[in-house]
Protein backbone atom coordinates (compact mmCIF):
# COMPACT_ATOMS: atom_id res chain seq x y z
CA UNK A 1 113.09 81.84 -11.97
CA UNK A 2 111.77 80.58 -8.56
CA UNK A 3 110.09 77.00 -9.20
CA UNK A 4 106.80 76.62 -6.30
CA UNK A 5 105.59 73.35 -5.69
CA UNK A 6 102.02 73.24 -5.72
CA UNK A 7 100.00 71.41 -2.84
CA UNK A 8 97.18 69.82 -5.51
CA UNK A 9 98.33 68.77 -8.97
CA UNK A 10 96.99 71.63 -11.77
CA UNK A 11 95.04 68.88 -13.30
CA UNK A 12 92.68 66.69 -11.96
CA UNK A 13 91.12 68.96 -8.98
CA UNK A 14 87.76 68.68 -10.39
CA UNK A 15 87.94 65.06 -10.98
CA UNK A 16 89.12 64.34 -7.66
CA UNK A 17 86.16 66.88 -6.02
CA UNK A 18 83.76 64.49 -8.12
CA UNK A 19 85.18 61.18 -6.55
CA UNK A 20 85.21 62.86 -3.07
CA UNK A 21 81.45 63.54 -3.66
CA UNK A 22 80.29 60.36 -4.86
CA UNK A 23 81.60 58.44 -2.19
CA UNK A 24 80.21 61.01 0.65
CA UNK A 25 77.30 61.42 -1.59
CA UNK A 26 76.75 57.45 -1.20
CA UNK A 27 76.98 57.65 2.65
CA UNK A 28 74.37 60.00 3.13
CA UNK A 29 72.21 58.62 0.46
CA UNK A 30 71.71 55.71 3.15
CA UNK A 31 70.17 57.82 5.70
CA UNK A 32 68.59 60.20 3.48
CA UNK A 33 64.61 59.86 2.90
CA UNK A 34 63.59 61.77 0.34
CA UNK A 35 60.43 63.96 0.76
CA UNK A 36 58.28 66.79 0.44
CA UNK A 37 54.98 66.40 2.80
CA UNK A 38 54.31 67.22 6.01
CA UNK A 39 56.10 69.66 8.74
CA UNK A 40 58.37 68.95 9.10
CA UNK A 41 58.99 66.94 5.78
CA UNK A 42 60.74 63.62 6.03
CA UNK A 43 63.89 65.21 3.79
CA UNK A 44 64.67 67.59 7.05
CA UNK A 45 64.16 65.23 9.37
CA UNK A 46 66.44 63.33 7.50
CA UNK A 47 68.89 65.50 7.30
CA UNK A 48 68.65 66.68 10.91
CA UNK A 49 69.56 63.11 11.96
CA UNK A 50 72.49 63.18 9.99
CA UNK A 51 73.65 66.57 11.40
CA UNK A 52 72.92 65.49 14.90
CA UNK A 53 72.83 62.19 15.69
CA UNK A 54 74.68 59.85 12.99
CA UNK A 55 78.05 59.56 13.96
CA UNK A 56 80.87 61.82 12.00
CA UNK A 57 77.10 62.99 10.11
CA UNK A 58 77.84 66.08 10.23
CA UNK A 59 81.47 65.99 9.22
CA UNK A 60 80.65 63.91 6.29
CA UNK A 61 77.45 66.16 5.60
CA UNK A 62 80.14 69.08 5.36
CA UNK A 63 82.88 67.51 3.07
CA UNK A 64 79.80 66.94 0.72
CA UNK A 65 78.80 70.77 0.77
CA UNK A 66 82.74 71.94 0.72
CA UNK A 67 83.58 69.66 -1.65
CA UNK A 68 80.37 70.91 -3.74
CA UNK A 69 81.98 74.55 -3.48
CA UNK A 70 85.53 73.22 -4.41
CA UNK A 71 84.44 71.87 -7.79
CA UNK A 72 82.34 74.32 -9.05
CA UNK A 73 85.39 76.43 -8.51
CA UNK A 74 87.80 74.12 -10.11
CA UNK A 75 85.75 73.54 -13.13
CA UNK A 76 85.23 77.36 -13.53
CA UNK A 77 88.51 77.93 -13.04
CA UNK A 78 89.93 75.14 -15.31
CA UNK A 79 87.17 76.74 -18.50
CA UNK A 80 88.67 80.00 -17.69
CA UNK A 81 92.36 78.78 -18.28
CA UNK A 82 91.44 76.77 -21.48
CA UNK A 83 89.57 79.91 -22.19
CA UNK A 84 92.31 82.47 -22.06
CA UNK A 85 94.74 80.34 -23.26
CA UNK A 86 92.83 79.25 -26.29
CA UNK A 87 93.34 75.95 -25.89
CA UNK A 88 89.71 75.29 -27.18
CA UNK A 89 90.67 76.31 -30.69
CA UNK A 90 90.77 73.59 -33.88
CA UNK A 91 90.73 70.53 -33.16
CA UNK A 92 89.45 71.00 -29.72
CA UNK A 93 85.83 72.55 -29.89
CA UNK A 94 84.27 68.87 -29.47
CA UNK A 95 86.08 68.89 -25.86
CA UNK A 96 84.98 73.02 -25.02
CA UNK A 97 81.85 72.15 -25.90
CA UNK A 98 81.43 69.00 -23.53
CA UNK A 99 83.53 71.10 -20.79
CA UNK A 100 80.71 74.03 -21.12
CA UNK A 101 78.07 70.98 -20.70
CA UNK A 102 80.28 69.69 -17.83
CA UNK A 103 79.86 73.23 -16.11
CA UNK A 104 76.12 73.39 -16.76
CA UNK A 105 75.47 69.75 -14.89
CA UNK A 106 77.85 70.73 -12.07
CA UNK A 107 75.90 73.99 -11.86
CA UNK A 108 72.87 71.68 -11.47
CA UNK A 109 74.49 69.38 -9.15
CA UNK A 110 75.05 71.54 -6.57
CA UNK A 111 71.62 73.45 -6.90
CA UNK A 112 69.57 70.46 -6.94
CA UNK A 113 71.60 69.34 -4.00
CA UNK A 114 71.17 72.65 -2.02
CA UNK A 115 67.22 71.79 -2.63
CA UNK A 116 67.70 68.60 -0.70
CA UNK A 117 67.49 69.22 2.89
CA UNK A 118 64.09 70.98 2.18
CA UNK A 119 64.30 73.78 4.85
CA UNK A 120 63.91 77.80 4.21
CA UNK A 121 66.48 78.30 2.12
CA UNK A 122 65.80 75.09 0.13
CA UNK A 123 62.19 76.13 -0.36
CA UNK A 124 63.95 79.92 -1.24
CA UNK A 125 66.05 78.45 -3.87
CA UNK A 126 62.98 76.39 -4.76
CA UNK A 127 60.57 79.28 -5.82
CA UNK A 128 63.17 81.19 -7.40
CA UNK A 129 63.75 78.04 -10.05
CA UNK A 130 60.39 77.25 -10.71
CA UNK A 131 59.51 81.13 -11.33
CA UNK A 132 62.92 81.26 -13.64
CA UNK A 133 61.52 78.26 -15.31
CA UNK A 134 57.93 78.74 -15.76
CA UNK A 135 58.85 82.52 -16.72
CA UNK A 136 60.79 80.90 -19.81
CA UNK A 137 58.67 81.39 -23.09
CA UNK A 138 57.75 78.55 -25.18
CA UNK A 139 59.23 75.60 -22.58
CA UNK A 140 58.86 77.11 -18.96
CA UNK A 141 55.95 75.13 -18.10
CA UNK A 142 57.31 71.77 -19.64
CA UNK A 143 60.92 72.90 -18.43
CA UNK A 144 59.05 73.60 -14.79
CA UNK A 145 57.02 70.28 -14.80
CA UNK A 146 60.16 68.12 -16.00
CA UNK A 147 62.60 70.06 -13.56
CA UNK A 148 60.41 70.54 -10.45
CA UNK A 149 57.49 67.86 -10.62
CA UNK A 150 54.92 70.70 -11.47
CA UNK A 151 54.17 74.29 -12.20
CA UNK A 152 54.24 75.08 -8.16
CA UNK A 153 56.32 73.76 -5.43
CA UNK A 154 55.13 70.60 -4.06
CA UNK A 155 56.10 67.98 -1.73
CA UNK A 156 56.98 66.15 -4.98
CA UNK A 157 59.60 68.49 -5.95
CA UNK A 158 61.98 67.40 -3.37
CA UNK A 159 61.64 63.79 -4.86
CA UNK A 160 61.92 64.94 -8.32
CA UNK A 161 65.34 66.63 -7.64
CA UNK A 162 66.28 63.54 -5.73
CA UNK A 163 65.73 61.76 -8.72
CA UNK A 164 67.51 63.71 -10.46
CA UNK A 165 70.83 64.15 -8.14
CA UNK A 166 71.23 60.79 -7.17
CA UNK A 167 70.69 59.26 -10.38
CA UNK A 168 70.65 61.10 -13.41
CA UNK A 169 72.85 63.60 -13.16
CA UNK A 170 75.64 61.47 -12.66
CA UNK A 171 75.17 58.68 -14.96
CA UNK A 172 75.18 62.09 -17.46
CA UNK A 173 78.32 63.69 -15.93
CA UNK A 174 80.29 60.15 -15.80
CA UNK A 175 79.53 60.11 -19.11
CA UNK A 176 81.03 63.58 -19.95
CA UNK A 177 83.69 63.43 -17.72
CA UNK A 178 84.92 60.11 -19.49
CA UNK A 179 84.50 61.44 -23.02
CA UNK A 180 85.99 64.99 -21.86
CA UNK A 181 89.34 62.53 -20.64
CA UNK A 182 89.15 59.95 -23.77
CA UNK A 183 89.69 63.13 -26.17
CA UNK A 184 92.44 64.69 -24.18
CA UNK A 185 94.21 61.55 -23.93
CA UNK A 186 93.44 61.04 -27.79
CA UNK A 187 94.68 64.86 -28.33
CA UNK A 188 96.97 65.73 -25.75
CA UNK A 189 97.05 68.29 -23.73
CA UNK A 190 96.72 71.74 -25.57
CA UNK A 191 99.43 74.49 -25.20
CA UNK A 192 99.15 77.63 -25.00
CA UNK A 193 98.41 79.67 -28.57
């Protein structure tokens, strides 16, 4: 049996993606002006002076967005091993279930993030959520108004997911992330059934 060291630890690559992102996310949240109105809006002018003329902007700007990548793919990777090894089974549903909310928020992380910088692609991304949410029976037009700032894309939407990046999503996924720890630490770690 041939024993390879690993470069990262097995556990623990999401969580340290998440502390790498808060403290780049708290950088450019300084020279970040959030906005919707006007051409172009304040959000990409923003965002263009961080790309071009803050100094190291555009390094930080892109450990942010690899980072981003890096933990959807660790937490997607880390549900499919609990997955396949059943290591959600009794007593651990209480800690799947809070992982499959984790994945949800970090799926929402990164596109409210990607909305951000309000350019093309932002405004792409943009459309195709509101028209997924509004297209939602029952709740689409609450879901679109709560999510988006409206039923249609607005200067406002950019603040709304802002909002919703900077300060409730993480309050929310600290929150998970420390009860998703407590009961493994409380439990153990599961082995393999």
């Amino acid at each position: 049996m041939v024993l390879v060291p690993s470069v990262l630890p097995r556990r623990g690559n999401s969580f340290l993606a998440f502390v790498i992102l808060v403290i780049s996310g708290t950088v450019l949240g300084l020279y970040y002006v959030p906005g919707g109105e006007g051409t172009p809006s304040p959000a990409y002018l923003s965002m263009e002076f961080i790309m071009v003329e803050l100094p190291f902007g555009y390094i930080l700007r892109s450990i942010h967005h690899w980072t981003t990548h890096f933990m959807v793919a660790s937490v997607f990777l880390h549900m499919c091993r609990v997955y396949f090894t059943g290591a959600y089974r009794n007593p651990r549903e209480l800690n799947w279930l809070i992982g499959v909310a984790l994945m949800f928020f970090t799926i929402f992380f990164g596109y409210s993030g990607y909305l951000l910088p309000w350019d093309s692609l932002a405004f792409g991304a943009a459309t195709i959520g509101i028209n997924m949410a509004n297209s939602t029976p029952l709740v689409g037009g609450w879901m679109a108004k709560a999510l988006f700032a409206g039923t249609t894309l607005s200067g406002q939407t950019v603040t709304r997911m802002y909002f919703l990046h900077v300060f409730i999503l993480p309050v929310v996924v600290t929150g998970l992330i420390l009860a998703h720890l407590f009961i493994v630490w409380v439990q153990g770690i599961a082995e393999p059934h």
